[in-house]
Protein backbone atom coordinates (compact mmCIF):
# COMPACT_ATOMS: atom_id res chain seq x y z
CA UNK A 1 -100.23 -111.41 62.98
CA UNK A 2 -102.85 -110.92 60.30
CA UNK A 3 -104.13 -107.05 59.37
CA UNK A 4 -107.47 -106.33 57.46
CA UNK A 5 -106.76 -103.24 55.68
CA UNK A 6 -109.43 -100.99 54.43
CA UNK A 7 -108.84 -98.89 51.12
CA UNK A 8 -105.50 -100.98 50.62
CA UNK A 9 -105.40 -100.65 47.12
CA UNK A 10 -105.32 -96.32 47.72
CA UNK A 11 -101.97 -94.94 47.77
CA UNK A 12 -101.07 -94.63 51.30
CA UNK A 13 -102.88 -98.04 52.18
CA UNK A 14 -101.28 -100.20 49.26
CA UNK A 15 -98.10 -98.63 50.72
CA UNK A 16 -98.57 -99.79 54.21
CA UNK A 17 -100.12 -103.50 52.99
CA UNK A 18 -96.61 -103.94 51.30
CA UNK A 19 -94.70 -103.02 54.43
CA UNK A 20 -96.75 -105.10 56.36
CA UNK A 21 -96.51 -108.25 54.25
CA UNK A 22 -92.31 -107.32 54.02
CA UNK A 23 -93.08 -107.76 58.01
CA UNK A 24 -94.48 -111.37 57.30
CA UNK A 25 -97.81 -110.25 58.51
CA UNK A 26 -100.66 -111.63 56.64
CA UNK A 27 -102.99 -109.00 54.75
CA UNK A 28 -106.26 -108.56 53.91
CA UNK A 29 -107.47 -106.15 51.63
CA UNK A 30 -111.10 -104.29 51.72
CA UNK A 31 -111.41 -102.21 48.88
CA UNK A 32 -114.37 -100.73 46.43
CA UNK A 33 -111.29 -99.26 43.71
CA UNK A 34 -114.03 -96.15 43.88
CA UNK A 35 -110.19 -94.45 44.33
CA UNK A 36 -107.97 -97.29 44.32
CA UNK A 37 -105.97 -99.59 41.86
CA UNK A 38 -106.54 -103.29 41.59
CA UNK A 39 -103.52 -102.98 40.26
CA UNK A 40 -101.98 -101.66 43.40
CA UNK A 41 -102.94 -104.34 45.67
CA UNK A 42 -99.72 -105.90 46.10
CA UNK A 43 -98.92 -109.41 45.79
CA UNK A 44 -99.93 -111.73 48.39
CA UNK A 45 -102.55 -109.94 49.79
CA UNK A 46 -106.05 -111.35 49.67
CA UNK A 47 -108.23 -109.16 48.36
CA UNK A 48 -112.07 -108.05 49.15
CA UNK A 49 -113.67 -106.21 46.50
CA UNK A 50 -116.59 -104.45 48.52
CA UNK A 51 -117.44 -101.15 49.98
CA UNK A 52 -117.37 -100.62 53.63
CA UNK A 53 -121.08 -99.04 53.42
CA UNK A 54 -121.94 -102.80 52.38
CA UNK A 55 -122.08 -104.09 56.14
CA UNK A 56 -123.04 -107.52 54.87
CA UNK A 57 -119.81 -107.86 52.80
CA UNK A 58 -117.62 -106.05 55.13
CA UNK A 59 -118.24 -108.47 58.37
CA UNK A 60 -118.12 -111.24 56.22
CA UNK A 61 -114.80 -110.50 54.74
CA UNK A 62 -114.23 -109.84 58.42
CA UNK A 63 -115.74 -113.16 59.64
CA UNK A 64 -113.63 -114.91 57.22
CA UNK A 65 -110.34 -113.04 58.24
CA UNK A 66 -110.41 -112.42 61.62
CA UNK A 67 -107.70 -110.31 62.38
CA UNK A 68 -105.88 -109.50 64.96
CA UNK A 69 -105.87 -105.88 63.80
CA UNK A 70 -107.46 -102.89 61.88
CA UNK A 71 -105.43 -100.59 59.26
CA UNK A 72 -108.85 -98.36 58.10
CA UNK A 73 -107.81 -96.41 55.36
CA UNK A 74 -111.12 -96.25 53.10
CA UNK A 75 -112.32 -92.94 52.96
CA UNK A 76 -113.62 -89.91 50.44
CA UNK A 77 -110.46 -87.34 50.93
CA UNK A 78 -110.55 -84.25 48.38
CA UNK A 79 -111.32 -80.87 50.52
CA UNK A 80 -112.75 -79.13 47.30
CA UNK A 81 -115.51 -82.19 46.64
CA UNK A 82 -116.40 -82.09 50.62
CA UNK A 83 -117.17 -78.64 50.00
CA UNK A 84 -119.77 -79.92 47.20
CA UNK A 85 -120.98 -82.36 48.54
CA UNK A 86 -121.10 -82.91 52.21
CA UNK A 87 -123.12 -85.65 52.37
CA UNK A 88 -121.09 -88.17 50.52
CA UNK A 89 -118.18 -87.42 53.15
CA UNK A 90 -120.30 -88.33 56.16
CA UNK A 91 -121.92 -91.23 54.80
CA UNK A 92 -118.45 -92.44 53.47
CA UNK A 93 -115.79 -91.41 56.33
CA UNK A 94 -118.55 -91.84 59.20
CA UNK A 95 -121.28 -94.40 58.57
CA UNK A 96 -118.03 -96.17 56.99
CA UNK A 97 -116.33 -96.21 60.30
CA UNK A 98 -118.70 -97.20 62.04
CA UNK A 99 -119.64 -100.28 60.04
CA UNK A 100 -115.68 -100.87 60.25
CA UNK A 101 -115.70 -100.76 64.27
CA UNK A 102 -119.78 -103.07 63.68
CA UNK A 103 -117.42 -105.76 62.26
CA UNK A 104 -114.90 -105.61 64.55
CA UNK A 105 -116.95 -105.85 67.49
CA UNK A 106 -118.89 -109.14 65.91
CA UNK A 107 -115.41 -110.70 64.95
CA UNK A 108 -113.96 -110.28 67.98
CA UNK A 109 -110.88 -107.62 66.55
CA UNK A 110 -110.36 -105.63 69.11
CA UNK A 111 -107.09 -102.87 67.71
CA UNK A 112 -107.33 -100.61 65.02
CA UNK A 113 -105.13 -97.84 63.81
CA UNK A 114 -107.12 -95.10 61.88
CA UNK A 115 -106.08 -92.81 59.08
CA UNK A 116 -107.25 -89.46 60.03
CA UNK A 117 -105.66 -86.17 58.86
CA UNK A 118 -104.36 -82.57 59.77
CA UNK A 119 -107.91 -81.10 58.37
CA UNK A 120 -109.13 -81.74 62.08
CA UNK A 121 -107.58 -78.67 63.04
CA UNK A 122 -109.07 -76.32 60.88
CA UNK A 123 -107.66 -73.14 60.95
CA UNK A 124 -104.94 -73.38 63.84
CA UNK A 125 -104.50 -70.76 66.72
CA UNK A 126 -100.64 -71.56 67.02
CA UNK A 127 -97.56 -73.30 64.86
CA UNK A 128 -96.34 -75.86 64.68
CA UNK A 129 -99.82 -77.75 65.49
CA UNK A 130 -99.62 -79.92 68.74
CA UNK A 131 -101.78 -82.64 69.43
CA UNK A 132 -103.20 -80.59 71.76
CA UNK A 133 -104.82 -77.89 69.46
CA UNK A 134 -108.20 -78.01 70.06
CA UNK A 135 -109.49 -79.30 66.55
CA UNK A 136 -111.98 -76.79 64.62
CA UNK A 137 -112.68 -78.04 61.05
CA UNK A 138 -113.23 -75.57 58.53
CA UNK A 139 -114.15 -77.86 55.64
CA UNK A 140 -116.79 -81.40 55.59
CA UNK A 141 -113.56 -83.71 54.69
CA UNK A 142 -111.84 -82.42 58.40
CA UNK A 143 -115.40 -82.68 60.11
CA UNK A 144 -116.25 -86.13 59.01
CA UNK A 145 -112.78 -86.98 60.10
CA UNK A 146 -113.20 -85.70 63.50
CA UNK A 147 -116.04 -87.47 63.91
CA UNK A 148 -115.05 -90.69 63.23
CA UNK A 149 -112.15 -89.83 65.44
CA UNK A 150 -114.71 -89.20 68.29
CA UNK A 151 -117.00 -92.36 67.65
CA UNK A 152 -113.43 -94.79 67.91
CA UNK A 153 -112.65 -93.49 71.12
CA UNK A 154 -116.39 -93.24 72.01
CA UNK A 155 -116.46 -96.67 71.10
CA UNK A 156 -113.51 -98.09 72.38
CA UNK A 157 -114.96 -96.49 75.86
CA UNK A 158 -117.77 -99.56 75.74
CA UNK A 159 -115.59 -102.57 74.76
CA UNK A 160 -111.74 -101.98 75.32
CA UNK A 161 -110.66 -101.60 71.99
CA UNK A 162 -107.20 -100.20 71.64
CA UNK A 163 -106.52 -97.66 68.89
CA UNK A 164 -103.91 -95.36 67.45
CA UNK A 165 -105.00 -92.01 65.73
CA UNK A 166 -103.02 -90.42 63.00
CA UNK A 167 -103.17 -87.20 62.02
CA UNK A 168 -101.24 -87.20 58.42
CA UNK A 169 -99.97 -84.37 57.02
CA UNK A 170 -99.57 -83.98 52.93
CA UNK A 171 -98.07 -87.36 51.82
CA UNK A 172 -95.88 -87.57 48.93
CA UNK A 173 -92.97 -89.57 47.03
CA UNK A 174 -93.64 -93.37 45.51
CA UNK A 175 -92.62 -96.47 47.06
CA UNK A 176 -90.69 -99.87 46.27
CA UNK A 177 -90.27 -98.73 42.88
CA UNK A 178 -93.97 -99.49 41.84
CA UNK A 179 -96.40 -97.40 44.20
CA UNK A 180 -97.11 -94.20 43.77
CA UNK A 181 -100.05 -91.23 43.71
CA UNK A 182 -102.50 -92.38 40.99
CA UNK A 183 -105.84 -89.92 41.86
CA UNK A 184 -108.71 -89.10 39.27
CA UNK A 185 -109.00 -86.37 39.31
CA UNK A 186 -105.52 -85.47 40.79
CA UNK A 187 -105.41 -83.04 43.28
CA UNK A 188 -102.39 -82.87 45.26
CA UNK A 189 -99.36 -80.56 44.83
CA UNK A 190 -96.56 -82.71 43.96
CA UNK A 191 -98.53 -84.71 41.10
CA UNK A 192 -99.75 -82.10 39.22
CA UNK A 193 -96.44 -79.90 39.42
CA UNK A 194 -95.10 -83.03 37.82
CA UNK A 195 -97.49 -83.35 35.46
CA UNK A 196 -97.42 -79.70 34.63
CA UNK A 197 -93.49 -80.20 33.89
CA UNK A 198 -93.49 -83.36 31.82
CA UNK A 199 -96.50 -82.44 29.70
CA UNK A 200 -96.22 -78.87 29.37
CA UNK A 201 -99.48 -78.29 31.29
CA UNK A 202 -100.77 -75.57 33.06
CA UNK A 203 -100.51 -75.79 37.00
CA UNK A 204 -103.42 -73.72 38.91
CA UNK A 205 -102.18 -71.87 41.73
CA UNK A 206 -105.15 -71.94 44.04
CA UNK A 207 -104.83 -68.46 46.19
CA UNK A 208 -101.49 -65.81 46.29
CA UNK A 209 -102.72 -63.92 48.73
CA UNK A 210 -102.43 -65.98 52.10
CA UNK A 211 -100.42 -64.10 54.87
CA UNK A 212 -96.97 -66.61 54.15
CA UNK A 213 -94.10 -65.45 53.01
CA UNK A 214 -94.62 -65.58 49.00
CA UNK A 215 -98.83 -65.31 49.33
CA UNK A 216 -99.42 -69.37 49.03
CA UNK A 217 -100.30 -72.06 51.03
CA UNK A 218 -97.99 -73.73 53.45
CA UNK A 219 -98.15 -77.60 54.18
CA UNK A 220 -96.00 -80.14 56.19
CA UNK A 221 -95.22 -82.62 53.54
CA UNK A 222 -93.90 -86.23 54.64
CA UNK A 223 -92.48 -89.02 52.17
CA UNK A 224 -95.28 -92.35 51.98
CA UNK A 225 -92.98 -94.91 52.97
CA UNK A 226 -92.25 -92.57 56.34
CA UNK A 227 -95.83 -92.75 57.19
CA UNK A 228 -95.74 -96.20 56.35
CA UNK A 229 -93.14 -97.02 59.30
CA UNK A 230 -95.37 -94.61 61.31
CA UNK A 231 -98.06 -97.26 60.58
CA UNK A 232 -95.64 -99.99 62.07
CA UNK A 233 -94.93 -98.34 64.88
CA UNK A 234 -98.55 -97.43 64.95
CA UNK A 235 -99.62 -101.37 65.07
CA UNK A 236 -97.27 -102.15 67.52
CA UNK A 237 -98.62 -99.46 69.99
CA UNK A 238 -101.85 -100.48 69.69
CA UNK A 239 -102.40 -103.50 70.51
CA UNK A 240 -99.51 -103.25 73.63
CA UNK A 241 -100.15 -99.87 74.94
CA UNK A 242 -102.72 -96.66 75.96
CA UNK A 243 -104.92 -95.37 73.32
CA UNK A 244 -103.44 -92.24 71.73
CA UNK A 245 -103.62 -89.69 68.81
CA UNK A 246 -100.45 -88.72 67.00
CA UNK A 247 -99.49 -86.30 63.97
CA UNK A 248 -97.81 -87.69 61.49
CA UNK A 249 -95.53 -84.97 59.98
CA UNK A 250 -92.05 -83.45 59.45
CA UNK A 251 -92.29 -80.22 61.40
CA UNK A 252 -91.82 -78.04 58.59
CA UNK A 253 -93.73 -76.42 56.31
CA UNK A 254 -93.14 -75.49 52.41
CA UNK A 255 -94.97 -73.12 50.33
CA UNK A 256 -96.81 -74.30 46.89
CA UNK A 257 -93.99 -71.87 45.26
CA UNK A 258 -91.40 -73.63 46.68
CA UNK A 259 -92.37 -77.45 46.04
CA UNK A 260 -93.11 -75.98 42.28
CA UNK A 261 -89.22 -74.96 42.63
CA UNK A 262 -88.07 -78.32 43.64
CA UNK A 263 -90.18 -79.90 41.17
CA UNK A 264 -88.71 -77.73 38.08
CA UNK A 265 -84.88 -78.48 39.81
CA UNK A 266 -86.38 -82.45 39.50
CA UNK A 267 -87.33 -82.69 36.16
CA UNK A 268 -85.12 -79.77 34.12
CA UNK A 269 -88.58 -78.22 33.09
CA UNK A 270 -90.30 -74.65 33.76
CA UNK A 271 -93.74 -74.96 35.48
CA UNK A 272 -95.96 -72.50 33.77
CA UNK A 273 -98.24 -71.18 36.41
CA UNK A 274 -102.02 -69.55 36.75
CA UNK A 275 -102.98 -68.17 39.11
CA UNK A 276 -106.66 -68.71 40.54
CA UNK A 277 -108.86 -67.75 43.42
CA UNK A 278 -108.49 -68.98 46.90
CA UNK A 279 -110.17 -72.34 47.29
CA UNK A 280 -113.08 -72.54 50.62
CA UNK A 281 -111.51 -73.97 53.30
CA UNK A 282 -107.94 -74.41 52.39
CA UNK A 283 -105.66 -72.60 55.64
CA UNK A 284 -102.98 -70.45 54.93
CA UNK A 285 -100.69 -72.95 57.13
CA UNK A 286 -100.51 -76.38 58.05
CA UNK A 287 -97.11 -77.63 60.07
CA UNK A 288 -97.03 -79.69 62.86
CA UNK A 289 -94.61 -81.24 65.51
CA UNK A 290 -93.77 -84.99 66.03
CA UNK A 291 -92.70 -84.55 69.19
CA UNK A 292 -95.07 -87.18 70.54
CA UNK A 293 -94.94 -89.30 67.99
CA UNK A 294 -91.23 -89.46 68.59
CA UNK A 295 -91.63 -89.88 72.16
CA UNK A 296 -94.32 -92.80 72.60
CA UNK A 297 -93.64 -94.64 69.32
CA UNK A 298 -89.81 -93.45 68.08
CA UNK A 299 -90.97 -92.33 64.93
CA UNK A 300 -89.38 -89.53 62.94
CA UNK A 301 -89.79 -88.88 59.09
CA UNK A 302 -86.23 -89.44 57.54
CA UNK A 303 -86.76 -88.36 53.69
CA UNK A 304 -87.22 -84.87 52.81
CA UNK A 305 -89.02 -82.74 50.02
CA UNK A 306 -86.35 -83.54 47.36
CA UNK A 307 -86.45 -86.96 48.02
CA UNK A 308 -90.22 -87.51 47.70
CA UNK A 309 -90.19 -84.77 44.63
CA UNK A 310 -87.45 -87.13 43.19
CA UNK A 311 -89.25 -90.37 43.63
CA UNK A 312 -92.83 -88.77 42.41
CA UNK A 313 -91.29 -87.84 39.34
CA UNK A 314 -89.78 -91.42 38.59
CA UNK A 315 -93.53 -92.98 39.12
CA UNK A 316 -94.64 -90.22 37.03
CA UNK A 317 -92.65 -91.04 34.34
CA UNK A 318 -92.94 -94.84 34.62
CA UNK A 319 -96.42 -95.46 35.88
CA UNK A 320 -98.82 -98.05 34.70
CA UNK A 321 -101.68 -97.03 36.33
């Protein structure tokens, strides 16, 4: 078996290019290290430093590979920035896909499993989130998403191409000791209420005054080595059985003021907090089930928010990049 893996030296997709190479698969990595770590690309991978807007470089990385599979990782992912700027997140997370699914189609790869995310739904009419929520973006990160969720299935409609979908939830934790969240600017929960504890920093609270049960947001949070078994899984499904779109999550939901809880039990520190406006389109509440994710590929998460709080904090403490 031999993956390509787009944005393999991110978090989630230098993650998942380990586990697949601890599967003896052989890996590929397409990367640009706009957001990644050359550092992170983990040994034994080969590695492709290009952009997937490049077409030229992508199919011939692809031309030299050709793999039986798809991992497609690469993407521009902060909600506030889509907000900004738009633009960048269609040309990035669309045009990108679509030069991803070009390649494929003149290599002859004919699976992929995409990273998508729980910003398709938008605002959601009912918890937890089903795959059957009709998906309503509120923000140009979810949108772009969405769309290049449409154009893979639109797409493997013409040629046969077998996918998998996942919807992600909030990942978190480190991995094999040596991966973890490395983001600049950082922007997720768990790193900065880390951060904010071992450097004495101020953490911005970003909206009290959501309709949850202490005013701030809620999100489904799932450990990065969880999602990378979903990613197994994932593989395996697609290139054996029917398309399909699954979310990726725990089925329970935690408020900012609770993970800054665990984080201060983690790390014997206070978290000194300020509060700030709302940011645009951040929901009140994210949770989802796994029922069907369960069902069709026998996944379930099996680390909880202490755990991946716990194993932030050691990469926190120890990273090198």
């Amino acid at each position: 078996m031999k993956v390509l893996v787009t944005g393999g030296a991110g978090y989630i997709g230098s993650v998942v290019s380990r586990a697949l190479l601890e599967e003896t698969t052989e890996v590929a990595i397409v990367d640009n290290l706009a957001g990644g770590h050359r550092e992170a690309v983990p040994k034994g991978a080969r590695f492709y430093r290009t952009d997937i807007l490049e077409k030229k470089n992508l199919s011939r990385a692809m031309a030299r590979e050709r793999p039986d599979a798809v991992m497609h990782f690469a993407a521009s992912m902060q909600v506030g920035e889509s907000m900004r700027e738009p633009l960048k997140y269609y040309r990035n997370n669309v045009l990108g896909t679509a030069n991803v699914l070009e390649a494929m189609a003149e290599n002859g790869c004919s699976a992929i499993v995409f990273s998508s995310t729980a910003a398709v739904y938008g605002t959601p009419k009912t918890m937890p989130i089903t795959e059957d929520e009709v998906p309503k973006p509120v923000n140009p990160y979810g949108s772009s998403k969405l769309a290049a969720e449409s154009m893979i299935r639109e797409f493997a409609g013409t040629n046969g191409t077998k996918y998998a979908i996942l919807r992600y939830f909030n990942a978190a934790g480190s991995a094999f000791g040596i991966m973890g969240e490395s983001h600049k600017p950082e922007t997720h929960i768990i790193p900065m209420c880390l951060n904010a504890a071992l450097h004495g920093k101020k953490l911005e609270v970003f909206g009290t005054d959501y309709p949850t049960k202490d005013g701030t947001c809620i999100r489904d949070y799932v450990h990065v080595l969880d999602i990378a078994k979903a990613h197994m899984k994932a593989l395996d499904y697609a290139l054996k059985k029917p398309s399909d779109c699954f979310n990726i999550a725990s089925g329970s939901g935690h408020s900012v003021m609770e993970v800054i809880g665990v984080a201060e039990k983690a790390s014997g520190k206070k978290i000194k907090t300020e509060n700030r406006p709302r940011r645009p389109g951040d929901p009140a509440e994210l949770v989802a089930s796994n029922n069907k994710a369960l069902e069709k590929l026998g996944w379930k998460p099996g680390l909880n928010l202490e755990e991946m709080v716990s194993s932030a904090l050691e990469w926190e403490r120890h990273k090198k990049f």
